[in-house]
N, C-alpha and C. Protein backbone atom coordinates (compact mmCIF):
# COMPACT_ATOMS: atom_id res chain seq x y z
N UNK A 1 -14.40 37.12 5.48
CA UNK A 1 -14.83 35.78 5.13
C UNK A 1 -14.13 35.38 3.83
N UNK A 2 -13.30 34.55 3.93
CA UNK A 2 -12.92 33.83 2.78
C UNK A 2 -13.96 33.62 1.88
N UNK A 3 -12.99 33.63 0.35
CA UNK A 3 -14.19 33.91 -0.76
C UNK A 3 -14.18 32.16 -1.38
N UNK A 4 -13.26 31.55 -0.68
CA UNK A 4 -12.99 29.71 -1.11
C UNK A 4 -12.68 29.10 -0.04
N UNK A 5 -13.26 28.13 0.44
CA UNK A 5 -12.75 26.89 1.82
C UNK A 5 -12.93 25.83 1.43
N UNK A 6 -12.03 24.79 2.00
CA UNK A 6 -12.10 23.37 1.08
C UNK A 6 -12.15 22.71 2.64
N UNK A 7 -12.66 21.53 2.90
CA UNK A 7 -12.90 20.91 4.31
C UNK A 7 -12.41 19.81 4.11
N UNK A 8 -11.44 19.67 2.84
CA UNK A 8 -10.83 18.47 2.44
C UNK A 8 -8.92 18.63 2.74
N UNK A 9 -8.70 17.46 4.28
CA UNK A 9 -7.44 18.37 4.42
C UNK A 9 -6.05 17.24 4.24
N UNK A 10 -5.05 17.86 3.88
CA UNK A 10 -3.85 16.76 3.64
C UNK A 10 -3.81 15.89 4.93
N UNK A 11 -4.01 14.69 4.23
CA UNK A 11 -3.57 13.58 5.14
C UNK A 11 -2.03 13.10 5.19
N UNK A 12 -1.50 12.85 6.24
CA UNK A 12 0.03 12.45 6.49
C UNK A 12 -0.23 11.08 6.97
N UNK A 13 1.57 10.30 6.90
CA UNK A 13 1.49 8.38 6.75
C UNK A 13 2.98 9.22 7.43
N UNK A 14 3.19 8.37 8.33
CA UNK A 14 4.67 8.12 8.65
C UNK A 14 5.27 6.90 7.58
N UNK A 15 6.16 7.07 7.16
CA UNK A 15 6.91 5.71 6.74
C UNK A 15 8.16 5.25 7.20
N UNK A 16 8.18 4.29 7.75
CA UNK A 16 9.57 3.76 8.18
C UNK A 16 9.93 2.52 7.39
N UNK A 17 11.00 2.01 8.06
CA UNK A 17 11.45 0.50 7.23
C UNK A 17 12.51 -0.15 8.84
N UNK A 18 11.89 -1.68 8.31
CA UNK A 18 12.86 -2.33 9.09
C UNK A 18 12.53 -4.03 8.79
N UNK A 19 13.58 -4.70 9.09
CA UNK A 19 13.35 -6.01 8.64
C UNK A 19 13.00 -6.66 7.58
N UNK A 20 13.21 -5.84 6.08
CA UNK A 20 12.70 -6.21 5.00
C UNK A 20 11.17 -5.60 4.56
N UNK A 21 10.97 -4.67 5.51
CA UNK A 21 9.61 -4.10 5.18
C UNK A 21 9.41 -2.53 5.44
N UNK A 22 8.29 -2.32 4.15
CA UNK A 22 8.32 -0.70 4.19
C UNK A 22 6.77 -0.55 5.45
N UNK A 23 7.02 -0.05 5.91
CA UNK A 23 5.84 0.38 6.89
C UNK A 23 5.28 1.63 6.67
N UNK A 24 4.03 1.88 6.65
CA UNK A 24 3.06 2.94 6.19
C UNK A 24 2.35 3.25 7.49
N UNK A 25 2.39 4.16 8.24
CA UNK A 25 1.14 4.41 9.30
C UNK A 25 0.38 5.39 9.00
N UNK A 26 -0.90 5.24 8.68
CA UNK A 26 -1.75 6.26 8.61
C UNK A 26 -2.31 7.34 9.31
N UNK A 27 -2.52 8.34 9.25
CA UNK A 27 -3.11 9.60 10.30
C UNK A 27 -4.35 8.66 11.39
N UNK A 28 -5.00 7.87 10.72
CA UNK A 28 -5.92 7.35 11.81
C UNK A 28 -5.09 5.85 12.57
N UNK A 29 -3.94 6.23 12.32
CA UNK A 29 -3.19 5.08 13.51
C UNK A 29 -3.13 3.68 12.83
N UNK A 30 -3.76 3.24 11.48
CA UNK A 30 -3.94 2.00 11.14
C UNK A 30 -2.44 1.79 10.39
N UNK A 31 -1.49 0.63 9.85
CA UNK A 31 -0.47 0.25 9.54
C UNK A 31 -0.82 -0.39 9.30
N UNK A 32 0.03 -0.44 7.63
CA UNK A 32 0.32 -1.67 6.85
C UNK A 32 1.44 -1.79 6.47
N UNK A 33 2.24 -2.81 5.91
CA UNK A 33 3.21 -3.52 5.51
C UNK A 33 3.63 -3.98 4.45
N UNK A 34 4.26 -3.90 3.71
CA UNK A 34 5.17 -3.98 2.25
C UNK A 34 6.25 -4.73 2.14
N UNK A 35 6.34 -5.88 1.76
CA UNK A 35 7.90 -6.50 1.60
C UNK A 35 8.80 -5.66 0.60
N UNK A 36 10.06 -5.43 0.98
CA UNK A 36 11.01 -4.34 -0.07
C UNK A 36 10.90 -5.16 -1.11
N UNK A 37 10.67 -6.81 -1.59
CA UNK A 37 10.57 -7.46 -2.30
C UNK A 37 10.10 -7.10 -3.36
N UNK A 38 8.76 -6.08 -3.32
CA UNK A 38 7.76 -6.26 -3.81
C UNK A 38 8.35 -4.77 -4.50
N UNK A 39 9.51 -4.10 -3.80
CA UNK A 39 9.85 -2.91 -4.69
C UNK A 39 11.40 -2.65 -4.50
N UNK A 40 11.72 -3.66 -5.74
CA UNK A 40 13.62 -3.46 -5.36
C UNK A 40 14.30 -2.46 -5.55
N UNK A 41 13.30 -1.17 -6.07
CA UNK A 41 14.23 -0.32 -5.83
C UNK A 41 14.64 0.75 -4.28
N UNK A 42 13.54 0.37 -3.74
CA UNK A 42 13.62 0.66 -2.44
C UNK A 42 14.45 -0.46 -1.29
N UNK A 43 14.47 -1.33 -1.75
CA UNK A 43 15.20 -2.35 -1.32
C UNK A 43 16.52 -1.96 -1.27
N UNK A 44 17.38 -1.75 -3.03
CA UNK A 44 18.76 -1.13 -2.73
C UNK A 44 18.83 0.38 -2.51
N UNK A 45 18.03 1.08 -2.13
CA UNK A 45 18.42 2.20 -1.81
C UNK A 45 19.30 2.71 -0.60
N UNK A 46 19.57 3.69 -0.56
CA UNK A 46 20.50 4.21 0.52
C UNK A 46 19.27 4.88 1.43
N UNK A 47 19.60 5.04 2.89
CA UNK A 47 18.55 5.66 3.86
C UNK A 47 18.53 7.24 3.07
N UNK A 48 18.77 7.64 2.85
CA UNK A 48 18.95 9.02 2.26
C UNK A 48 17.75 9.18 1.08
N UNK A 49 17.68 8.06 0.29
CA UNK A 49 16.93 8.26 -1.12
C UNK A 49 16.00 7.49 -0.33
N UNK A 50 15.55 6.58 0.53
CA UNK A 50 14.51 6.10 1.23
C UNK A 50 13.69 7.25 2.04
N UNK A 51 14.36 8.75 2.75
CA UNK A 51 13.44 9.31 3.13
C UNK A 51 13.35 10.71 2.08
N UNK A 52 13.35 10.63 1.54
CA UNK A 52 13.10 11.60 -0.44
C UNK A 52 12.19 10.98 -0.34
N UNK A 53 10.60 11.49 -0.19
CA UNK A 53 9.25 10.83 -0.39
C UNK A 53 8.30 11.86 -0.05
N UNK A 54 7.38 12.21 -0.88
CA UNK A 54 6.20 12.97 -0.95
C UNK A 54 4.67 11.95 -0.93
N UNK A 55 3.64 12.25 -0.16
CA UNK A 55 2.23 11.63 -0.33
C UNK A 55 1.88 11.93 -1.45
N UNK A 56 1.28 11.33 -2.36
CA UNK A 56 0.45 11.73 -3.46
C UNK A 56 -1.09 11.09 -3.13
N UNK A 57 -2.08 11.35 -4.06
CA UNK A 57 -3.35 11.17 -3.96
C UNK A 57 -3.37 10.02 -3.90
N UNK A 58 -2.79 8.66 -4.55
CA UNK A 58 -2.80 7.38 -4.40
C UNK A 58 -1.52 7.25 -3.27
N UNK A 59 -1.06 7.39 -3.00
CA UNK A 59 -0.57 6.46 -2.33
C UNK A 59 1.26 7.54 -1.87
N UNK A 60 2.14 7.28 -1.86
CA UNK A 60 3.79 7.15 -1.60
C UNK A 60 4.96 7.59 -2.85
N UNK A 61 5.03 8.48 -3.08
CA UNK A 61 5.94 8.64 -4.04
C UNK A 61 7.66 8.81 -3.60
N UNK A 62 8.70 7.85 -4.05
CA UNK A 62 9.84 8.31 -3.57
C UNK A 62 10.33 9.11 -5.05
N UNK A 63 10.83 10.22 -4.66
CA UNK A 63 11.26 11.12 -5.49
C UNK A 63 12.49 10.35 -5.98
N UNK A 64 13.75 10.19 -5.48
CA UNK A 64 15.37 10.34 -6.19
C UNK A 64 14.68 8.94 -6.81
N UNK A 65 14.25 7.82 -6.38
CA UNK A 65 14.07 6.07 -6.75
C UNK A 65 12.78 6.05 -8.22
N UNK A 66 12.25 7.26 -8.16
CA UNK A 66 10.99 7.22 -8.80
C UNK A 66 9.83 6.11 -8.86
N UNK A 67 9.68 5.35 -7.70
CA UNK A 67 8.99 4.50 -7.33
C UNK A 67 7.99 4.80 -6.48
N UNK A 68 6.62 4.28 -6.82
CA UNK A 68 5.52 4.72 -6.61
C UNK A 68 4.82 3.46 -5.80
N UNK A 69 3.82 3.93 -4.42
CA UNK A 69 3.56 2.65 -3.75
C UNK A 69 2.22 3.12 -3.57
N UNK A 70 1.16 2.11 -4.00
CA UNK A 70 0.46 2.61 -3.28
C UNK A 70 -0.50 1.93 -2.46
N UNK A 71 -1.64 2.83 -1.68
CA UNK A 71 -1.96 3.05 -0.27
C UNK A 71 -3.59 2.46 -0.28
């Protein structure tokens, strides 16, 4: 028997992009939407530094852009 269990478990978001927008899908299937507007550095990024991205507790972190979105 484990001597620690946590029932609290990482949640995953797909993120894609298309048409001027960052798309977020959540583990329970719900999606939302982001104009790149609203974060130009994801806007000029290259697809490469667009999928460099870790979940954090709030929200979307892109690592190489250091831009933070959140959820």
């Amino acid at each position: 028997m484990p001597l620690f269990s946590s029932s609290k478990q990482e949640k995953k978001v797909k993120v894609t992009f298309a048409n001027g927008l960052l798309f977020v899908e959540k583990a329970d299937g719900k999606q939302q939407a982001f104009p790149l507007e609203w974060f130009p550095g994801l806007m000029n990024a290259t697809e490469e530094e667009r999928e460099d991205w870790k979940q954090t507790p709030t929200g979307i972190h892109f690592n190489a852009l250091d831009v933070d979105v959140a959820l």
